[in-house]
Protein backbone atom coordinates (compact mmCIF):
# COMPACT_ATOMS: atom_id res chain seq x y z
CA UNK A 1 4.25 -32.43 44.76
CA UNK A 2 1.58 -32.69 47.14
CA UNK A 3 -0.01 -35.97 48.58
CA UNK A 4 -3.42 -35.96 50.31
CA UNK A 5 -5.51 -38.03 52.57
CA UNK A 6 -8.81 -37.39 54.16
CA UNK A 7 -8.98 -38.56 58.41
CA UNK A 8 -10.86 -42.46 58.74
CA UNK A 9 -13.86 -40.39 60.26
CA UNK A 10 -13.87 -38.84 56.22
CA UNK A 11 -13.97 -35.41 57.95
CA UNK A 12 -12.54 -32.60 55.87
CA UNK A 13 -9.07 -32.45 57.32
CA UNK A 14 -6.37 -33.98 55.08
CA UNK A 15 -3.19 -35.12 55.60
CA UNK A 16 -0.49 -33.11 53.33
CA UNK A 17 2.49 -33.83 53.33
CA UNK A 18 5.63 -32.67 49.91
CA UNK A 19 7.33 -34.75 48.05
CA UNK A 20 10.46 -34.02 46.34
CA UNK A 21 10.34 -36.06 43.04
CA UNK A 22 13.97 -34.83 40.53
CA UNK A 23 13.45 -35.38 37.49
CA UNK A 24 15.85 -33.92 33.94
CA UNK A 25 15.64 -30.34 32.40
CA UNK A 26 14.40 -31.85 29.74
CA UNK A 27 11.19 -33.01 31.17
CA UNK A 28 10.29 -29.56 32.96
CA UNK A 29 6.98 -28.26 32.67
CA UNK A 30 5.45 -31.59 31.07
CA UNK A 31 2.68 -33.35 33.16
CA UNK A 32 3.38 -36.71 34.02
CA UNK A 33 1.42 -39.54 35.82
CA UNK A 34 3.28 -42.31 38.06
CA UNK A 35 2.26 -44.78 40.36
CA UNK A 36 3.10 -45.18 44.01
CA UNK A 37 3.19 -47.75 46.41
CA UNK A 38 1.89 -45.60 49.71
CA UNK A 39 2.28 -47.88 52.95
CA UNK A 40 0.96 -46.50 56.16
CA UNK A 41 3.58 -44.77 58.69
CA UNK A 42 3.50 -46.86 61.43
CA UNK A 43 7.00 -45.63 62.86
CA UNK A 44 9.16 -43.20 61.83
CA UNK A 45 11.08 -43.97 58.58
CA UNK A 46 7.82 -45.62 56.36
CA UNK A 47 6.39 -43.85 54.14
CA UNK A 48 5.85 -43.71 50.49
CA UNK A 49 8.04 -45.91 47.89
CA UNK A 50 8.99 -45.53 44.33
CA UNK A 51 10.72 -48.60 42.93
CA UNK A 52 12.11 -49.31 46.53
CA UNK A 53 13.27 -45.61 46.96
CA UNK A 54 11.24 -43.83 49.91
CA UNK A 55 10.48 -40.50 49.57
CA UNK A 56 8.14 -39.70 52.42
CA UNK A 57 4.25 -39.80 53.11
CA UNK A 58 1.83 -40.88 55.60
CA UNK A 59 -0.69 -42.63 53.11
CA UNK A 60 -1.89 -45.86 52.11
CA UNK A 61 -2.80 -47.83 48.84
CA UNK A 62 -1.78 -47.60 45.54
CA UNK A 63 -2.47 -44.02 43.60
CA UNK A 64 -1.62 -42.58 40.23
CA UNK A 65 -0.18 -38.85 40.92
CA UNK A 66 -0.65 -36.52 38.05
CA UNK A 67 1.57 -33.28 38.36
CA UNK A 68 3.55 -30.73 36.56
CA UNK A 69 7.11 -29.90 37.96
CA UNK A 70 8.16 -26.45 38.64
CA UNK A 71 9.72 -25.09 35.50
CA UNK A 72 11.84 -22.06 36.00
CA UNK A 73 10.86 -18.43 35.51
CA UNK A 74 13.71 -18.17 32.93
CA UNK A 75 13.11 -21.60 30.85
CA UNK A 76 9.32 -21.71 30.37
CA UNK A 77 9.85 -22.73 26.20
CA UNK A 78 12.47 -25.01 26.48
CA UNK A 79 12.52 -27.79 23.83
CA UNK A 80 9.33 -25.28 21.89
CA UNK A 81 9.53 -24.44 18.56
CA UNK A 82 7.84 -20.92 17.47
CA UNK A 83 6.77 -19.34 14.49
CA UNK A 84 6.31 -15.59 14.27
CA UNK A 85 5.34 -13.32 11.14
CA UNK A 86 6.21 -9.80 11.19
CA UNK A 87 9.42 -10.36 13.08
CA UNK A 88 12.14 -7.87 11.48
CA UNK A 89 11.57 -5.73 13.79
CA UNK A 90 8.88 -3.86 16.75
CA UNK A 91 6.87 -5.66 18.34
CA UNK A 92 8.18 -9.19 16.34
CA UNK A 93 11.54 -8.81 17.03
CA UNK A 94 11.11 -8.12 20.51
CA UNK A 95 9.01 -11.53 20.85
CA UNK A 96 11.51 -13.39 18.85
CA UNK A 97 14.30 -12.25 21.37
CA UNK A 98 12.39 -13.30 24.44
CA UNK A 99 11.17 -16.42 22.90
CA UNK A 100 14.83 -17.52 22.38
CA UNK A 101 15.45 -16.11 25.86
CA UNK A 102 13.29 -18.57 27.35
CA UNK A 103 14.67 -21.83 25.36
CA UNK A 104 12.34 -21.73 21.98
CA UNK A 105 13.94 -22.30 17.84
CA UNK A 106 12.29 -19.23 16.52
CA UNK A 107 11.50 -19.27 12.71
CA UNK A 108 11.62 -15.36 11.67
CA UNK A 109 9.32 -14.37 8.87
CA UNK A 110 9.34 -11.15 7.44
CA UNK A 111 9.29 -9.20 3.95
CA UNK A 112 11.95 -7.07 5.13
CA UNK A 113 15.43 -9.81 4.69
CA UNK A 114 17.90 -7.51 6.37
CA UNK A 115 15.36 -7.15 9.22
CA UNK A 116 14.87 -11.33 9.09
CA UNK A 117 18.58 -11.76 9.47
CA UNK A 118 19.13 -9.02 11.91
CA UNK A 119 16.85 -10.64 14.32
CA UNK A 120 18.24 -13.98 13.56
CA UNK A 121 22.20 -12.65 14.48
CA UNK A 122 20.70 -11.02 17.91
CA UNK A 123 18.78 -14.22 18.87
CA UNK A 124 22.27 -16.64 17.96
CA UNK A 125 24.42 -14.12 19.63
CA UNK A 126 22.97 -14.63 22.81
CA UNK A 127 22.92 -18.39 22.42
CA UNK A 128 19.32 -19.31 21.01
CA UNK A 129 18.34 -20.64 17.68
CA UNK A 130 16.76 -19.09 14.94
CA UNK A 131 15.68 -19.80 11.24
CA UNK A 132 14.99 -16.79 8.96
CA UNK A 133 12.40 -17.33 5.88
CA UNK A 134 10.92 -14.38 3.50
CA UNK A 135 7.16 -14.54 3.01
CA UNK A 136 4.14 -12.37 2.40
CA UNK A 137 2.20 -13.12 4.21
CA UNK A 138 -0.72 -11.43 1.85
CA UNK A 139 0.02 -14.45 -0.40
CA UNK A 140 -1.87 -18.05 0.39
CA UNK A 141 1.38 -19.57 -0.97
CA UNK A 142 3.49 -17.68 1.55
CA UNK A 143 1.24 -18.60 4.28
CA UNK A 144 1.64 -22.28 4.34
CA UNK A 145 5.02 -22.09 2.97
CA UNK A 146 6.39 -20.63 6.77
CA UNK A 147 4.66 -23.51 8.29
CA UNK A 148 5.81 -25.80 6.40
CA UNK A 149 9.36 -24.56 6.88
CA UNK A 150 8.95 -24.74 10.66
CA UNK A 151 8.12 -28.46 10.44
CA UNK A 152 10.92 -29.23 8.10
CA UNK A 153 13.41 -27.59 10.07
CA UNK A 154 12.61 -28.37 13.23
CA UNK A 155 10.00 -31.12 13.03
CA UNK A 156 7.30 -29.36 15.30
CA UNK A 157 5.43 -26.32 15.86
CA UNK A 158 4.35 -24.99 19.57
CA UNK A 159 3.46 -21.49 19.01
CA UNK A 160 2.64 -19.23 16.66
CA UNK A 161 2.98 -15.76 16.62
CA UNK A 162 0.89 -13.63 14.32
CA UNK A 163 2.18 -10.37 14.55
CA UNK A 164 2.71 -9.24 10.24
CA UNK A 165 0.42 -6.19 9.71
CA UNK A 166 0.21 -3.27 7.37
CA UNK A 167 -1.59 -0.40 8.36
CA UNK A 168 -3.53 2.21 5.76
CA UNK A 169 -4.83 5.24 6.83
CA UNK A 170 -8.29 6.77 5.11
CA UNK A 171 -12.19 7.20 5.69
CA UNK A 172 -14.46 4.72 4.15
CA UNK A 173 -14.75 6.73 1.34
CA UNK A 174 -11.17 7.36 0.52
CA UNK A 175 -10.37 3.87 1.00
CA UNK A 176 -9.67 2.04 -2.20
CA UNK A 177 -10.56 -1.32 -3.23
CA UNK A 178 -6.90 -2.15 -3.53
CA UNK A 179 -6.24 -0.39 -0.07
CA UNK A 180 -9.21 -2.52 1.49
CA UNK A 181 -7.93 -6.09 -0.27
CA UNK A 182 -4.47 -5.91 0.79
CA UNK A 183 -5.10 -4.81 4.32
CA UNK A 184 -7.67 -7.62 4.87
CA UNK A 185 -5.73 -9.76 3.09
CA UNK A 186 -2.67 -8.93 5.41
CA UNK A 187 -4.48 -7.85 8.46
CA UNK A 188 -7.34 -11.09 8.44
CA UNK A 189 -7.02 -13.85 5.87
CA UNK A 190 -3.66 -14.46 6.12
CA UNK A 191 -3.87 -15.26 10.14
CA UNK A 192 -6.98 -17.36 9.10
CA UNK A 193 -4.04 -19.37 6.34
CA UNK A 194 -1.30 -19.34 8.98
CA UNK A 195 -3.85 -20.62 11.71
CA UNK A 196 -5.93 -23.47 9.12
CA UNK A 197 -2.15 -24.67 8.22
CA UNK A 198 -0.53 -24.92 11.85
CA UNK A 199 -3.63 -26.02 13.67
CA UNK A 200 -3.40 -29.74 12.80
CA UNK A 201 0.12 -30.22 13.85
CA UNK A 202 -0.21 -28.77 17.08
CA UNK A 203 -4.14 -30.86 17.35
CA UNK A 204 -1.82 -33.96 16.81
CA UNK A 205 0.50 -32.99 19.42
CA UNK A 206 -2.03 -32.31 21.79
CA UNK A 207 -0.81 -28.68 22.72
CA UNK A 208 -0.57 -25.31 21.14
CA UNK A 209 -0.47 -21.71 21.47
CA UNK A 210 -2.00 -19.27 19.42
CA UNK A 211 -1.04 -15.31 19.68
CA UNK A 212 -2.58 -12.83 17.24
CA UNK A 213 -1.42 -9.11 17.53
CA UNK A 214 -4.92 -7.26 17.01
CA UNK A 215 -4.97 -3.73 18.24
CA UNK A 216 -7.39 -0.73 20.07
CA UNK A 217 -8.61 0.35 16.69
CA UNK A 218 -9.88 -3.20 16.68
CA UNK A 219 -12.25 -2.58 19.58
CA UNK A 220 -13.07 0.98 19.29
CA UNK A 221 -13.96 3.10 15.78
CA UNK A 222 -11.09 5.66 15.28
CA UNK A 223 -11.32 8.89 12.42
CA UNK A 224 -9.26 7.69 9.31
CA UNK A 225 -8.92 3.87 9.55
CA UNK A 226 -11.66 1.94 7.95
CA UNK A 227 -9.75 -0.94 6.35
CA UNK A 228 -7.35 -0.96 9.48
CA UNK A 229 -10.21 -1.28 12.18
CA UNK A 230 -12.23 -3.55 10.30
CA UNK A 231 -9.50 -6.30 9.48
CA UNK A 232 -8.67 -5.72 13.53
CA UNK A 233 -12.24 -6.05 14.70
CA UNK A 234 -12.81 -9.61 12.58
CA UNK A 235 -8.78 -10.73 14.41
CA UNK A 236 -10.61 -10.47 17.53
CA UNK A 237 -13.83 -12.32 16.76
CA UNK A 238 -10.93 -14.67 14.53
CA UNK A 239 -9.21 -15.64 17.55
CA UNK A 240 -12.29 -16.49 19.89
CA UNK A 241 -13.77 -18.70 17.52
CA UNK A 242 -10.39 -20.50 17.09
CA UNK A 243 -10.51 -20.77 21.47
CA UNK A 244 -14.12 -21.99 20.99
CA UNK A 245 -13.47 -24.90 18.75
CA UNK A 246 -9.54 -26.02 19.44
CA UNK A 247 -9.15 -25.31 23.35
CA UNK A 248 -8.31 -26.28 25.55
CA UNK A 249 -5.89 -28.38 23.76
CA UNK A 250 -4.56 -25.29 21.11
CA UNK A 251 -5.15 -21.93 23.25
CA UNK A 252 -5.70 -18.97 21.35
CA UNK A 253 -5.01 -15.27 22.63
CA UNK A 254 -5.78 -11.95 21.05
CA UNK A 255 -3.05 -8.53 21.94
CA UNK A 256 -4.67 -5.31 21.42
CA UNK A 257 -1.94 -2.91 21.74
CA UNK A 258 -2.28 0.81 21.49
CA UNK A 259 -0.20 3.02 19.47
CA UNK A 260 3.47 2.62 19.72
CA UNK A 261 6.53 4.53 18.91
């Protein structure tokens, strides 16, 4: 942490001086706010005291410190719980795995079950925890059902992780009314269901983390994929308005990725 004090003369130099303040794992990464007792050095030895402890500063007065400790590079969702659709595999899976990597219960929803519980095996083999739940996510029911899981198994959700798509190729013309409903209704209403259920906890917890996986024929018209691009296109715009009205408390990202093997 860093401790600052302008000169008497209120010139713009400042005097800066670190203090080491340990505190648990447990606690990494959360702000906190404490008070200290800050006596003038007037020899070597005074400084700044914590409950009697010193730990070092050449300031004066009493002063609540706000700060976030150093979490470390390979930890950053410790104690997080996540929630990602679309995670038997790709893309889903590969979030799932680093999300565990990094300390987070992952709930694992997918249509495809053997893909659900193959993700689930890779994430408890290398020592993380992971839930597995079926839903589609094309279904309102399904929707709030996965949230609702998260909570009950783990009493919290921190991020979630819209990544379920389905992708049907054809012109505006060739596309269906069946082919446009269920790739909006994949693609675009269910993040908006996923989003309206989740969104409350995470407003009462005072954090949150949004992640929608969009994609390039989201920003940009491409031959062949009317349905596709369109349900895309309204992610993006889906995903600022949530920023707009729920940050900076619940922050809300858009992915675009290109095409993928």
């Amino acid at each position: 942490m860093l401790l600052t004090r302008r000169s008497e003369q209120g010139a713009g130099r400042a005097t800066v001086q670190r203090v080491r303040i340990p505190w648990s794992a447990r606690e990494l990464g959360r702000v906190k706010a404490r008070t200290f007792t800050l006596d003038q050095r007037t020899e070597p030895g005074n400084g700044v005291r914590e409950h009697g402890g010193m730990l070092g500063a050449a300031l004066t007065g009493s002063r609540t410190v706000a700060y976030r400790p150093r979490v470390p590079a390979d930890r950053l969702l410790v104690d997080r719980v996540a929630l990602i659709t679309g995670a038997a595999s790709g893309q889903g899976r590969a979030a799932a795995e680093l999300f565990a990597a990094h300390g987070a219960a992952i709930v694992v929803a997918d249509l495809d079950d053997d893909g659900v519980f193959e993700t689930v095996a890779r994430v408890e083999k290398e020592g993380g925890a992971a839930s597995a739940v079926h839903a589609d996510v094309s279904r309102p029911d399904d929707c709030d059902a996965i949230v609702k899981m998260a909570l009950d198994e783990y009493g919290r959700i921190d991020v979630l992780y819209n990544n379920a798509a389905i992708q049907m190729s054809g012109t505006l013309v060739e596309t269906t009314e069946a082919m446009w409903d269920i790739t909006i209704a994949t693609n675009l209403t269910a993040i908006f269901r996923t989003c309206r259920a989740a969104l409350p906890h995470m407003l009462e917890a005072g954090r949150g983390s949004i992640i929608n996986t969009s994609s390039t024929l989201g920003q940009q018209g491409s031959q062949g994929y009317a349905a596709y691009g369109a349900a895309k296109a309204g992610l993006i715009a889906l995903t600022r308005q949530i920023a707009v009205e729920y940050g900076p408390e619940v922050r809300a990202n858009v992915i675009a990725p290109g095409s993928s093997a």
